[in-house]
C-alpha atoms as a PDB file:
ATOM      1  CA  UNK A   1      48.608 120.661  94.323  1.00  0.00           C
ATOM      2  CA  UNK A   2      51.514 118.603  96.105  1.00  0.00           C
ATOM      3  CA  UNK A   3      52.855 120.075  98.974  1.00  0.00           C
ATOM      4  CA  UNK A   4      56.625 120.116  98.721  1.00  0.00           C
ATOM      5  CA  UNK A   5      58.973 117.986 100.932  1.00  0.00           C
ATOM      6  CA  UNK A   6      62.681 118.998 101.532  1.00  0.00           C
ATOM      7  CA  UNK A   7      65.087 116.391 101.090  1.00  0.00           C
ATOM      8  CA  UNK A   8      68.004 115.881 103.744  1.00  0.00           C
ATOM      9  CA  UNK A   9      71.311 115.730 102.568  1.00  0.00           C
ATOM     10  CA  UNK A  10      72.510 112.609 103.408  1.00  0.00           C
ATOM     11  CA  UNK A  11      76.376 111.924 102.653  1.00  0.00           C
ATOM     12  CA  UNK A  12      78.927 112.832 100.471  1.00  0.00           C
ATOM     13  CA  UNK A  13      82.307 112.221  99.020  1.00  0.00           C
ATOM     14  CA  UNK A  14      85.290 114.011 100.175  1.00  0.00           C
ATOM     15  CA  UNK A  15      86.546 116.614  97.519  1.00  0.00           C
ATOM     16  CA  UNK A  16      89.646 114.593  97.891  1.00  0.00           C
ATOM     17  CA  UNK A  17      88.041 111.345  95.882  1.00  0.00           C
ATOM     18  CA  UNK A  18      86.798 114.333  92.850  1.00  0.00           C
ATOM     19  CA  UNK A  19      88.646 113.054  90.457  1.00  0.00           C
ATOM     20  CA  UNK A  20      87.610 109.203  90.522  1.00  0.00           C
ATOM     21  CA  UNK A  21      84.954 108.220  88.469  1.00  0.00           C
ATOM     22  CA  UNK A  22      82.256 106.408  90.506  1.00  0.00           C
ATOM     23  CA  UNK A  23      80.814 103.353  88.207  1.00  0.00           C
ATOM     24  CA  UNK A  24      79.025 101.899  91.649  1.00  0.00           C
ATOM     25  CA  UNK A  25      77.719 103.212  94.612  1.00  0.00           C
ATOM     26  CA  UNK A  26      74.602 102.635  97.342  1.00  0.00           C
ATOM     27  CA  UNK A  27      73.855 103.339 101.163  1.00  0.00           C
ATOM     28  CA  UNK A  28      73.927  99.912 103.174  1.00  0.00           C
ATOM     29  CA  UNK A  29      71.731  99.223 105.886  1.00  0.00           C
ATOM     30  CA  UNK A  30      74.004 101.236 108.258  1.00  0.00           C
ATOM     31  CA  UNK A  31      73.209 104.396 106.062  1.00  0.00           C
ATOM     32  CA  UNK A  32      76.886 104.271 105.321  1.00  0.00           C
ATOM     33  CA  UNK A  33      78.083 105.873 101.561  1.00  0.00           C
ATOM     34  CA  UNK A  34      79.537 103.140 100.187  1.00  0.00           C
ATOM     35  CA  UNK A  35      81.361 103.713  96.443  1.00  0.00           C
ATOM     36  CA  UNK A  36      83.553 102.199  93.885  1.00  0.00           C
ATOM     37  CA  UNK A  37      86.116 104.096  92.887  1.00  0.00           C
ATOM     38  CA  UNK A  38      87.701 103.956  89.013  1.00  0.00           C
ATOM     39  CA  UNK A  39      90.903 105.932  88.106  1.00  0.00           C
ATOM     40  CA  UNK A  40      89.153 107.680  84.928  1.00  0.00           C
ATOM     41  CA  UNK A  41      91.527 106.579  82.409  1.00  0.00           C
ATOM     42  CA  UNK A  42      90.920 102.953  83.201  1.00  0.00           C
ATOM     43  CA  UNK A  43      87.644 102.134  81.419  1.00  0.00           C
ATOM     44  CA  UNK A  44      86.636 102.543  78.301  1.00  0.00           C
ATOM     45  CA  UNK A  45      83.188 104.371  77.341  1.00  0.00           C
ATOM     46  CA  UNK A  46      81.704 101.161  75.550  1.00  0.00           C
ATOM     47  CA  UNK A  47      80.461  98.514  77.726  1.00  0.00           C
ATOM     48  CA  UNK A  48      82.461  95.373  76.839  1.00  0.00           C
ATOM     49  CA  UNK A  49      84.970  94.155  76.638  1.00  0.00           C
ATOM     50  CA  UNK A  50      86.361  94.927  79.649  1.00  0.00           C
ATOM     51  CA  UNK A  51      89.936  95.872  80.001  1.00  0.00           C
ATOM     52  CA  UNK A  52      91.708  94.169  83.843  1.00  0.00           C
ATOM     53  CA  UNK A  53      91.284  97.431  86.050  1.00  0.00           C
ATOM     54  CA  UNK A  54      92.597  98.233  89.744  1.00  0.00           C
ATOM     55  CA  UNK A  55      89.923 100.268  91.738  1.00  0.00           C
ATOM     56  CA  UNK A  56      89.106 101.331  95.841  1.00  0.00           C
ATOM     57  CA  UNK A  57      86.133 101.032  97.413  1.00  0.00           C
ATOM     58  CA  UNK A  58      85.193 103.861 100.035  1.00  0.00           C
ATOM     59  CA  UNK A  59      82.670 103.526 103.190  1.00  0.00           C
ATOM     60  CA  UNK A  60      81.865 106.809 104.477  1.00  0.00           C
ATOM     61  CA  UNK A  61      80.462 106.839 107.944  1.00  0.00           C
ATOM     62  CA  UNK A  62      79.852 110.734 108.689  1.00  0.00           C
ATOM     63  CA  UNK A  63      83.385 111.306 108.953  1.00  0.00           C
ATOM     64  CA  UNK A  64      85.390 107.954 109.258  1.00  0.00           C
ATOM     65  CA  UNK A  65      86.099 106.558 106.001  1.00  0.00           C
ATOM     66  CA  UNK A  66      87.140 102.645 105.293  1.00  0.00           C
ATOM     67  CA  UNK A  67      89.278 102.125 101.838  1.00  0.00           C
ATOM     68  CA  UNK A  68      89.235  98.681 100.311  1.00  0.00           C
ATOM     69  CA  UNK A  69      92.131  97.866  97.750  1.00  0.00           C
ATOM     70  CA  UNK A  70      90.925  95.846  94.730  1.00  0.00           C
ATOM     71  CA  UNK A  71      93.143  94.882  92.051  1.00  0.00           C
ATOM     72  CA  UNK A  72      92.594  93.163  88.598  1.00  0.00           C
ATOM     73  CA  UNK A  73      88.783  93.404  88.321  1.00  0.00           C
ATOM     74  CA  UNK A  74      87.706  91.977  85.175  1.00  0.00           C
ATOM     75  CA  UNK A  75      84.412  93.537  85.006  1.00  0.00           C
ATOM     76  CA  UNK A  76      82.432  96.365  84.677  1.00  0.00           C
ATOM     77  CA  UNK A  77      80.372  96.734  87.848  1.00  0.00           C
ATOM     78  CA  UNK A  78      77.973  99.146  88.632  1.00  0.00           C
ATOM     79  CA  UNK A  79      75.946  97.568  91.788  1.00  0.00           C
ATOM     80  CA  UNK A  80      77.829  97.454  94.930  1.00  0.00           C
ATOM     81  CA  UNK A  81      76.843  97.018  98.713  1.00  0.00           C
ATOM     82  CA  UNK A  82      78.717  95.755 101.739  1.00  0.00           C
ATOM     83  CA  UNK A  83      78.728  92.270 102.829  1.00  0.00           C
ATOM     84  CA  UNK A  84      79.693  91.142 106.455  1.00  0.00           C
ATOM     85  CA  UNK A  85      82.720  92.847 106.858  1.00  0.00           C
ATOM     86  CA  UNK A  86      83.781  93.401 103.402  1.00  0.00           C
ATOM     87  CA  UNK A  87      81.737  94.331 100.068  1.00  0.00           C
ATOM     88  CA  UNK A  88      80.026  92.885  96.848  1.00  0.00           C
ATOM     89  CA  UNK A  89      80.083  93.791  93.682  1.00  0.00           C
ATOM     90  CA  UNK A  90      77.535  93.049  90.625  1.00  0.00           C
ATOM     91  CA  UNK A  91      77.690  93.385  86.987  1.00  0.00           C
ATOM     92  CA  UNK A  92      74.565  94.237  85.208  1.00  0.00           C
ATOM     93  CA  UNK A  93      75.612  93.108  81.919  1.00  0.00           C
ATOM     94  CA  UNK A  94      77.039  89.598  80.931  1.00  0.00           C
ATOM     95  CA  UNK A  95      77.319  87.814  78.032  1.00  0.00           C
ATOM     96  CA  UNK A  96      74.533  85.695  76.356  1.00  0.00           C
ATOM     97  CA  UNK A  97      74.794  82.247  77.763  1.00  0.00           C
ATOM     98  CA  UNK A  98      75.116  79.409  74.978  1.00  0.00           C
ATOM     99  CA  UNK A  99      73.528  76.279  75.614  1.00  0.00           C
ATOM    100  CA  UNK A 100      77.042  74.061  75.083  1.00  0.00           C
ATOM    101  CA  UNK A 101      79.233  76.960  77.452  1.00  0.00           C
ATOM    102  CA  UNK A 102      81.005  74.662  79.920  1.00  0.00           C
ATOM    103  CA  UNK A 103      80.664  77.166  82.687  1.00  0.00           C
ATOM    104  CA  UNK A 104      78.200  80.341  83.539  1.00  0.00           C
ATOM    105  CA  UNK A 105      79.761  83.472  84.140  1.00  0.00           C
ATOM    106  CA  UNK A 106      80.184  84.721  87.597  1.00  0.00           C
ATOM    107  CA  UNK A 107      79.186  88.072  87.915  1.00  0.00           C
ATOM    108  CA  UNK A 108      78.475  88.989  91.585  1.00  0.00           C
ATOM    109  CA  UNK A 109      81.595  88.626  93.560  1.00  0.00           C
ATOM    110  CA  UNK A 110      82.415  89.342  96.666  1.00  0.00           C
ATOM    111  CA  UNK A 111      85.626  90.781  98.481  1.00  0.00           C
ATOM    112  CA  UNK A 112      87.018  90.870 102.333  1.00  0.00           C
ATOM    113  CA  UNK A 113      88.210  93.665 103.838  1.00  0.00           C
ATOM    114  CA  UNK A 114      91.909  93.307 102.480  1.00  0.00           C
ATOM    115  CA  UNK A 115      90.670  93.211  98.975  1.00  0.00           C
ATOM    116  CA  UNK A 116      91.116  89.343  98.449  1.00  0.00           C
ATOM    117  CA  UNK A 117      88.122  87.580  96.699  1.00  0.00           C
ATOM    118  CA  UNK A 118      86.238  85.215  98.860  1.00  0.00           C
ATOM    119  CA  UNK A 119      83.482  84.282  96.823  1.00  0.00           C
ATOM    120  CA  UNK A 120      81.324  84.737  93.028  1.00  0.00           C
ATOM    121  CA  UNK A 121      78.277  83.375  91.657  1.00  0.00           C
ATOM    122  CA  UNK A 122      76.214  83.735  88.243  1.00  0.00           C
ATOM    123  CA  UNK A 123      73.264  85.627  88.526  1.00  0.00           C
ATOM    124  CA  UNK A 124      71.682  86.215  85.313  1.00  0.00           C
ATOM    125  CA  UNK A 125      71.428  89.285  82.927  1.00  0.00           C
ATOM    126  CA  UNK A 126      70.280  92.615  83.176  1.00  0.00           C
ATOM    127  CA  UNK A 127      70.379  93.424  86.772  1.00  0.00           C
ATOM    128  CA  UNK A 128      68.262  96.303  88.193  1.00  0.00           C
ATOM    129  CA  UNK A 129      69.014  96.491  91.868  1.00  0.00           C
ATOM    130  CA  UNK A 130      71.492  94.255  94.503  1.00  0.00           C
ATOM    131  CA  UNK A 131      71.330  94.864  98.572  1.00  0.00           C
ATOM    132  CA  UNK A 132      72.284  93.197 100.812  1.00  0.00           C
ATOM    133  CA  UNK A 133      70.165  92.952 104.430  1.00  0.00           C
ATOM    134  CA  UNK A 134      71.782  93.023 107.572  1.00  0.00           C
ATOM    135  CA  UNK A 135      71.916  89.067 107.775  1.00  0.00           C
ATOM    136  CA  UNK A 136      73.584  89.012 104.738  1.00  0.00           C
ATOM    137  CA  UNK A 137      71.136  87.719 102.075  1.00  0.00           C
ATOM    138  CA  UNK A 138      71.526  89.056  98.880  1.00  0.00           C
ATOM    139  CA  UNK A 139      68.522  90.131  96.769  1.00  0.00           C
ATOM    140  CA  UNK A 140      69.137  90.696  93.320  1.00  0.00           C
ATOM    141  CA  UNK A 141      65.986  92.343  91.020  1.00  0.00           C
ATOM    142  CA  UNK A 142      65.835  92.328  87.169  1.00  0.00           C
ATOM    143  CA  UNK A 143      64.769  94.476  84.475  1.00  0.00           C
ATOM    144  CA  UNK A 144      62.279  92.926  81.926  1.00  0.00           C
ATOM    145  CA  UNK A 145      65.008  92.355  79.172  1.00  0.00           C
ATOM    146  CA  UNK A 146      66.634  89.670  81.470  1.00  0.00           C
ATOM    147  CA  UNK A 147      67.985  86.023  81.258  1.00  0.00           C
ATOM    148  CA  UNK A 148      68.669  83.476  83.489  1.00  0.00           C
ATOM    149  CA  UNK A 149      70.294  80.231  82.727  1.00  0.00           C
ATOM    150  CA  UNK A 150      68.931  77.001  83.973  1.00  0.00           C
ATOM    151  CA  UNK A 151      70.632  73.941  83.514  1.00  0.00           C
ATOM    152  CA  UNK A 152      68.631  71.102  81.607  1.00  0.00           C
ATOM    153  CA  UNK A 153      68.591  67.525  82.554  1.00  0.00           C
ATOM    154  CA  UNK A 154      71.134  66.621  79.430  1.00  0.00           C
ATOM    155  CA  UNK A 155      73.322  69.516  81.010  1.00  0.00           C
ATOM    156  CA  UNK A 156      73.169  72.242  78.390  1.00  0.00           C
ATOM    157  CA  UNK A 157      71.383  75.973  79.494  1.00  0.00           C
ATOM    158  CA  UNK A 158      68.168  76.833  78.918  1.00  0.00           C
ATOM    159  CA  UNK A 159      67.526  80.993  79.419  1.00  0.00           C
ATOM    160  CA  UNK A 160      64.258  81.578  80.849  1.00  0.00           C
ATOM    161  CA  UNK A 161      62.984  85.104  81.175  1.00  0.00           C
ATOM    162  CA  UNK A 162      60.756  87.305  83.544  1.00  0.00           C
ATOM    163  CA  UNK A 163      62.887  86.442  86.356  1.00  0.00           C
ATOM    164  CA  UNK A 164      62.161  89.771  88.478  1.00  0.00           C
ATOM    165  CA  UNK A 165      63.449  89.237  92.042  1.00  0.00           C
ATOM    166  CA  UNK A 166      65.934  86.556  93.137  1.00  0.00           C
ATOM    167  CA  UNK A 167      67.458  85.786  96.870  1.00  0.00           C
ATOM    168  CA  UNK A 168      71.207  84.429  97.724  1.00  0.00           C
ATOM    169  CA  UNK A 169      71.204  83.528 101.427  1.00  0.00           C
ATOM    170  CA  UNK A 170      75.001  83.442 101.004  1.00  0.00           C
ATOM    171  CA  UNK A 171      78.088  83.038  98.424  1.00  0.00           C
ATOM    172  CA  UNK A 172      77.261  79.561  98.273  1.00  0.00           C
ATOM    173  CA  UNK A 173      73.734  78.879  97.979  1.00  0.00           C
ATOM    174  CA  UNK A 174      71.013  78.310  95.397  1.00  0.00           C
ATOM    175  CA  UNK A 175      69.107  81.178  94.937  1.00  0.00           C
ATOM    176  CA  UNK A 176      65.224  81.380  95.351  1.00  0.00           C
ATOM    177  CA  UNK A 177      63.113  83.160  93.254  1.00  0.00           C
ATOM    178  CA  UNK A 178      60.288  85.316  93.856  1.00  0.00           C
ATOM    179  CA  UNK A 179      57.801  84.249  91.433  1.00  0.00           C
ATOM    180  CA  UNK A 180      58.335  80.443  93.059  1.00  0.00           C
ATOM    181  CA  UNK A 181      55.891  81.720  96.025  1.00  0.00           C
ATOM    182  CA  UNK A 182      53.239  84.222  93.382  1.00  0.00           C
ATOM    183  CA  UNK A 183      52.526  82.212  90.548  1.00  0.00           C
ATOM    184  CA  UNK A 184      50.398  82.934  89.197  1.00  0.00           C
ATOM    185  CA  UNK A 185      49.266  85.886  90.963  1.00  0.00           C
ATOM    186  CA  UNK A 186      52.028  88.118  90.291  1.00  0.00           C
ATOM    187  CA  UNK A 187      53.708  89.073  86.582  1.00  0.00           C
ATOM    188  CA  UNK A 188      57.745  89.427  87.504  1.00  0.00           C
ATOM    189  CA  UNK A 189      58.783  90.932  84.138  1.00  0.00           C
ATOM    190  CA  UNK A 190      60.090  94.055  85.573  1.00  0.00           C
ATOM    191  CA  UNK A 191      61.009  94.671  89.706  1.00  0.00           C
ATOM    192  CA  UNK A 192      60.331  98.573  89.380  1.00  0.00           C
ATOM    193  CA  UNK A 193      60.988  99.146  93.159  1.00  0.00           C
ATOM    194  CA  UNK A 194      62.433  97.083  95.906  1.00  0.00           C
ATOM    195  CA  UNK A 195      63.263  97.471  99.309  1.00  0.00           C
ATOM    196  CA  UNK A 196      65.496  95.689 101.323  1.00  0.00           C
ATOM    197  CA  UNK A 197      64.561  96.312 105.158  1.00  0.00           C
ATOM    198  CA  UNK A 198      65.915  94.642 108.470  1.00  0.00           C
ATOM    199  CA  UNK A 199      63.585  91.765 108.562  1.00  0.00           C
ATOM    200  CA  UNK A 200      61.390  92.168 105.140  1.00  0.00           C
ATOM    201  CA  UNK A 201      61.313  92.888 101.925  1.00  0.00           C
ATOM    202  CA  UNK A 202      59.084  94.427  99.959  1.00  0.00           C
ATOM    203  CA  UNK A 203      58.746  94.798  95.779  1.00  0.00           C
ATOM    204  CA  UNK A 204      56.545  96.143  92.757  1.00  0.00           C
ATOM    205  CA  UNK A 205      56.762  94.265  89.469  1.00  0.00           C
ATOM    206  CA  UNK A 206      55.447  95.085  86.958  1.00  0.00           C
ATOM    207  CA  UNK A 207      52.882  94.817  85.514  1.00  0.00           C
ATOM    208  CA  UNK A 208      49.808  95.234  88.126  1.00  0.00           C
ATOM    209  CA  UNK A 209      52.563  96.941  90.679  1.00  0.00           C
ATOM    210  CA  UNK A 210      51.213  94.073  93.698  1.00  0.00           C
ATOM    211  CA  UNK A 211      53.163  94.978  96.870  1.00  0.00           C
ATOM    212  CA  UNK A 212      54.964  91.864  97.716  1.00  0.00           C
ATOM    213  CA  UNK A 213      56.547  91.331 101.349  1.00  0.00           C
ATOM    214  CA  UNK A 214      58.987  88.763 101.056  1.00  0.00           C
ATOM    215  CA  UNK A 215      61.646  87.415 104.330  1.00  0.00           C
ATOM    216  CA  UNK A 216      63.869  84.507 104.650  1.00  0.00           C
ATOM    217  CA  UNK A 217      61.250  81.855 104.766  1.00  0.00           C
ATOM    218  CA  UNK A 218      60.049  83.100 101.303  1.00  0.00           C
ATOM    219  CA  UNK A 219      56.282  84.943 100.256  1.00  0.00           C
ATOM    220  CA  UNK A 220      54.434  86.350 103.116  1.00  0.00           C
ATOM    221  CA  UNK A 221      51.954  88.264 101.567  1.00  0.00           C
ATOM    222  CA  UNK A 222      50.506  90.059  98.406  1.00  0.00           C
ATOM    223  CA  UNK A 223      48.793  93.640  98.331  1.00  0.00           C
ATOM    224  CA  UNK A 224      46.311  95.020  95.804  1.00  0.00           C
ATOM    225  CA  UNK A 225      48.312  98.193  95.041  1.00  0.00           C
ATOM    226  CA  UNK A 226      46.530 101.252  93.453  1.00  0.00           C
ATOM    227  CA  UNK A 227      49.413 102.950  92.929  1.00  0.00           C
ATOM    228  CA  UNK A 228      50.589 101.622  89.626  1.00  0.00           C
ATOM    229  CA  UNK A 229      53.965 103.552  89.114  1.00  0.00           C
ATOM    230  CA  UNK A 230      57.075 103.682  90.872  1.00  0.00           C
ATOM    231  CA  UNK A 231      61.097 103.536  90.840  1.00  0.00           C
ATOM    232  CA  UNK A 232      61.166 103.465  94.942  1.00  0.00           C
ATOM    233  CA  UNK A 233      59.508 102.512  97.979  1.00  0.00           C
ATOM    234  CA  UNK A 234      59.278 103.165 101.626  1.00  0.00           C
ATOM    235  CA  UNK A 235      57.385 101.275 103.924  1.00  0.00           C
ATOM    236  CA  UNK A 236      56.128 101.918 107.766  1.00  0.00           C
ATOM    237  CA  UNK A 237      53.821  99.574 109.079  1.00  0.00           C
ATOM    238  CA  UNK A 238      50.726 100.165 106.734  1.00  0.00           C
ATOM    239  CA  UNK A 239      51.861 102.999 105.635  1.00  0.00           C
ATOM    240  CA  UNK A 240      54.187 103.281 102.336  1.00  0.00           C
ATOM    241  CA  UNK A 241      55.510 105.937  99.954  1.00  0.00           C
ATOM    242  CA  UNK A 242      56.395 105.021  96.016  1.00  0.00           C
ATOM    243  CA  UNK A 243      58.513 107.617  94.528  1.00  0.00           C
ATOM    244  CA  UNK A 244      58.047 108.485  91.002  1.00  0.00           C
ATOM    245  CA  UNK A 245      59.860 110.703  88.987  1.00  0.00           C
ATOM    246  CA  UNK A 246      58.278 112.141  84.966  1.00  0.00           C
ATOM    247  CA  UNK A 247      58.685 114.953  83.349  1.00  0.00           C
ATOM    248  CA  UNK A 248      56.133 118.165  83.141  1.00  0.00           C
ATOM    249  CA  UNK A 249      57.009 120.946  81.029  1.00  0.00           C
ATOM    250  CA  UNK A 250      60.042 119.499  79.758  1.00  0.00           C
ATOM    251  CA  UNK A 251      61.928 118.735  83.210  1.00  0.00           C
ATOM    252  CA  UNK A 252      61.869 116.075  85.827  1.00  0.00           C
ATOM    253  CA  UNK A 253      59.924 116.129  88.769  1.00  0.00           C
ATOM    254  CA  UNK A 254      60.641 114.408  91.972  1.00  0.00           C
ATOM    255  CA  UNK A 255      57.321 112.628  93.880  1.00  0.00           C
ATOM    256  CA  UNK A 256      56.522 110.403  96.579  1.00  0.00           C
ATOM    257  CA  UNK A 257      52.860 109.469  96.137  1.00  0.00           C
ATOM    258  CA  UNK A 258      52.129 108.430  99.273  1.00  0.00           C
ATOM    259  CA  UNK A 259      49.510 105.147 100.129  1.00  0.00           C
ATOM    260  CA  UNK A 260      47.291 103.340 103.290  1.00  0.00           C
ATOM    261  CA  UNK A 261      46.336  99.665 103.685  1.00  0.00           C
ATOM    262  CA  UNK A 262      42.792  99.943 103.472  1.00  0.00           C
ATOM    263  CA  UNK A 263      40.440  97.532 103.295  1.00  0.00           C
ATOM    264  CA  UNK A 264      43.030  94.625 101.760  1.00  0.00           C
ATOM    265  CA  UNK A 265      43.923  97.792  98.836  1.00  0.00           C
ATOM    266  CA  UNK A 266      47.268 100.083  99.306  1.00  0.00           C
ATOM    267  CA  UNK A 267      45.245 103.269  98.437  1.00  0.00           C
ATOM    268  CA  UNK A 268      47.159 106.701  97.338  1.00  0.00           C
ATOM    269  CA  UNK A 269      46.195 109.340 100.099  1.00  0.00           C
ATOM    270  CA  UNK A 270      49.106 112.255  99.528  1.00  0.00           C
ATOM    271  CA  UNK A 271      51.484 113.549  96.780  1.00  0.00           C
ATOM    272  CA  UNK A 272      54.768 114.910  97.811  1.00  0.00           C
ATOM    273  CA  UNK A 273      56.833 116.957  95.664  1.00  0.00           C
ATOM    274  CA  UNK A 274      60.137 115.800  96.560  1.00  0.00           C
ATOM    275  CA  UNK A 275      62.870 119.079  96.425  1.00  0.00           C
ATOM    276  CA  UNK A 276      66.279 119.518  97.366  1.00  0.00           C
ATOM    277  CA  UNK A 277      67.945 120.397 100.295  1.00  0.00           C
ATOM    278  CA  UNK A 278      67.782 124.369  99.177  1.00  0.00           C
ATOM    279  CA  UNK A 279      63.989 124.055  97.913  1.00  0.00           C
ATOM    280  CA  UNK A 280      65.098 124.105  94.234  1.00  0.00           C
ATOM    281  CA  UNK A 281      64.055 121.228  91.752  1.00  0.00           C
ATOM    282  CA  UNK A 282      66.535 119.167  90.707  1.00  0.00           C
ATOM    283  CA  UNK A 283      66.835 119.660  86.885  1.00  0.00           C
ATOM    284  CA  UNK A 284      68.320 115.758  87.054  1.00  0.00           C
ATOM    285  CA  UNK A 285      66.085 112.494  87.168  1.00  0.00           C
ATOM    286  CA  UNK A 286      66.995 110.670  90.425  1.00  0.00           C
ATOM    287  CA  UNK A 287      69.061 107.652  90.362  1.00  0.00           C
ATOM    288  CA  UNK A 288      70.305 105.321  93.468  1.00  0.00           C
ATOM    289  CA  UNK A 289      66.594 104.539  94.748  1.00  0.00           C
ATOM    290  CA  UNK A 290      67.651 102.905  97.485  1.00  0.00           C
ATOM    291  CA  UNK A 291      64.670 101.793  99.676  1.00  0.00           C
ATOM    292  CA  UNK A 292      65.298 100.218 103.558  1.00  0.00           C
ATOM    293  CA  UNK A 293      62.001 100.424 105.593  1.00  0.00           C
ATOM    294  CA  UNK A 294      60.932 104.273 106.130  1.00  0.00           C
ATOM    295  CA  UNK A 295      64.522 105.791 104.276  1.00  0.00           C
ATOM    296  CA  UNK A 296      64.686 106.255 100.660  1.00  0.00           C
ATOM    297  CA  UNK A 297      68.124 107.485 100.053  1.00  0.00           C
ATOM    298  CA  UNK A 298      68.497 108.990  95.989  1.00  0.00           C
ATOM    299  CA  UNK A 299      71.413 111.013  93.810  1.00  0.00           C
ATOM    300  CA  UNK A 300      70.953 113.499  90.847  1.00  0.00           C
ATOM    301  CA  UNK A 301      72.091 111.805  87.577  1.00  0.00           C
ATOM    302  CA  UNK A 302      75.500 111.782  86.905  1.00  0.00           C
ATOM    303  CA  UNK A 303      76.814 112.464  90.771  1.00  0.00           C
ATOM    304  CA  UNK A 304      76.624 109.558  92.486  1.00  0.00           C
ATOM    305  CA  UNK A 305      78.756 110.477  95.286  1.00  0.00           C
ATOM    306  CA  UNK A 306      76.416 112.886  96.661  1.00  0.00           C
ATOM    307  CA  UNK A 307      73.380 111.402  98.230  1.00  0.00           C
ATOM    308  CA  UNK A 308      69.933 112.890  99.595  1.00  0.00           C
ATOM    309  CA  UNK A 309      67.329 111.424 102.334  1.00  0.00           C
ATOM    310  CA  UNK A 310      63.343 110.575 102.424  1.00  0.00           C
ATOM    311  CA  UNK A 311      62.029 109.789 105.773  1.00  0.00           C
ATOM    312  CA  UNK A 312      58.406 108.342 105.560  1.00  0.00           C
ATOM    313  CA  UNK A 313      56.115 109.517 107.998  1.00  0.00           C
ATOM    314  CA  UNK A 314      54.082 106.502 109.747  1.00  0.00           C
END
């Protein structure tokens, strides 16, 4: 049986922000709350189109709190992290790309701390995660459902598929792509976990669930992984923790299975239950997942401004 692990509470929103709906938030690599704030009556429940909206964005640091002013957003975004001194924002969803549209849509854009735009660039469909590291690269992962347009030597787009886990070194640059450095070792059709640490990064695709550590100069290694589901990870040194979440007896359970490097294999050693800060179970599944190094920081379903704390042990 796993033993159980309390979870800290991490940060929350002021009661005062209660009323805003919340279409976007993360922690950054500060540990800082960082939110988009929606004025409820602004967006519509359907997904596109997209009416022009005004939002704030909050950065909660224990009990100093930044606001960024954005006006006429013409998206829906629901990924969000800082960026130097400002933020970024990503959305998920775009339009299909034609292969005779004049231009690709830009749907990561980035803001100052003002609220004026200073940059955008496409980055394909059906985004799973976007953090940004503390150099200010920008990885991007996918779900399996995505597109990417590449343009073809006659100029129209091609969409190619299964593109998994992507890298912006800034507003401005090409990005690289994961699978560029694992072919054909690694399947990209689905990043299931990602974490975006100080000097590495580290994912799962699906389908084997390889541990891939990634930096700035591209691949730097791939890991037999025996731990074959995941929506999180935590790494410390050779130690690493994969938190999976499934249902028994009709509600979710929290889990961190925890794994070794051993012998050239990640190898599962320990279970932990993961709990709340009381010792209930949440009755929610977890959403946020977001992994840097040891921390996996996590929210129940449907209240993303309140956010809990895994600390891997080494």
């Amino acid at each position: 049986m796993a033993g159980k692990r309390r979870l800290a509470l991490h940060a929350a929103l002021p009661d005062r922000y209660g009323h805003f709906d919340i279409p976007a938030a993360t922690i950054d690599h500060r540990g800082r709350l960082v939110a988009l704030l929606v004025e409820p009556t602004q967006l519509p429940a359907t997904r596109t189109p997209s009416p022009v909206y005004d939002a704030v964005v909050v950065i909660c640091d224990n009990g100093d709190i930044d606001q960024i002013p954005l006006n006429g957003l013409d998206r829906q975004f629901h990924e969000i992290d800082v960026l130097d001194d400002g933020i970024i924002l990503g959305a998920a969803r775009i339009e299909r790309i034609e292969p005779t549209d004049p231009t690709l849509p830009r749907n990561i854009v980035a803001f100052d701390t003002e609220g004026h735009q200073r940059g955008a660039f496409y980055a394909g469909d059906a985004i799973a995660q976007m953090l940004t590291d503390p150099d200010g690269r920008i990885w991007i992962s996918s779900f399996d459902e995505t597109t990417f347009a590449f343009a073809g030597p006659d100029g129209s787009w091609s969409n190619g598929s299964g593109i998994g886990l992507a890298r912006w070194d800034n507003l401005n640059s090409e990005p690289w792509f994961a699978f560029h450095g694992t072919v054909p070792d690694v399947d990209w059709f689905d990043c299931y976990a990602v974490n975006v640490g100080r000097t590495r990064t580290h994912a799962c695709p699906y389908t084997k669930f390889p541990l891939v550590e990634m930096d700035a100069d591209g691949v730097r290694s791939i890991t037999r992984n025996s731990i074959t589901r995941c929506v999180g990870l935590t790494v410390s040194d050779s130690t690493f923790g994969f938190f999976d979440q499934h249902r028994h007896k009709g509600k979710p359970r929290w889990a961190i299975r925890k794994g070794r490097l051993q012998d050239g294999v990640i190898t599962e050693t320990d279970t932990e239950e993961l709990v709340l800060p009381d010792g209930r179970r949440s009755e929610r599944w977890a959403r946020g997942n977001i992994g840097r190094d040891s921390t996996l920081w996590l929210h129940e379903n449907g209240n993303p401004g309140r956010w809990y704390r895994y600390e891997l042990d080494g």
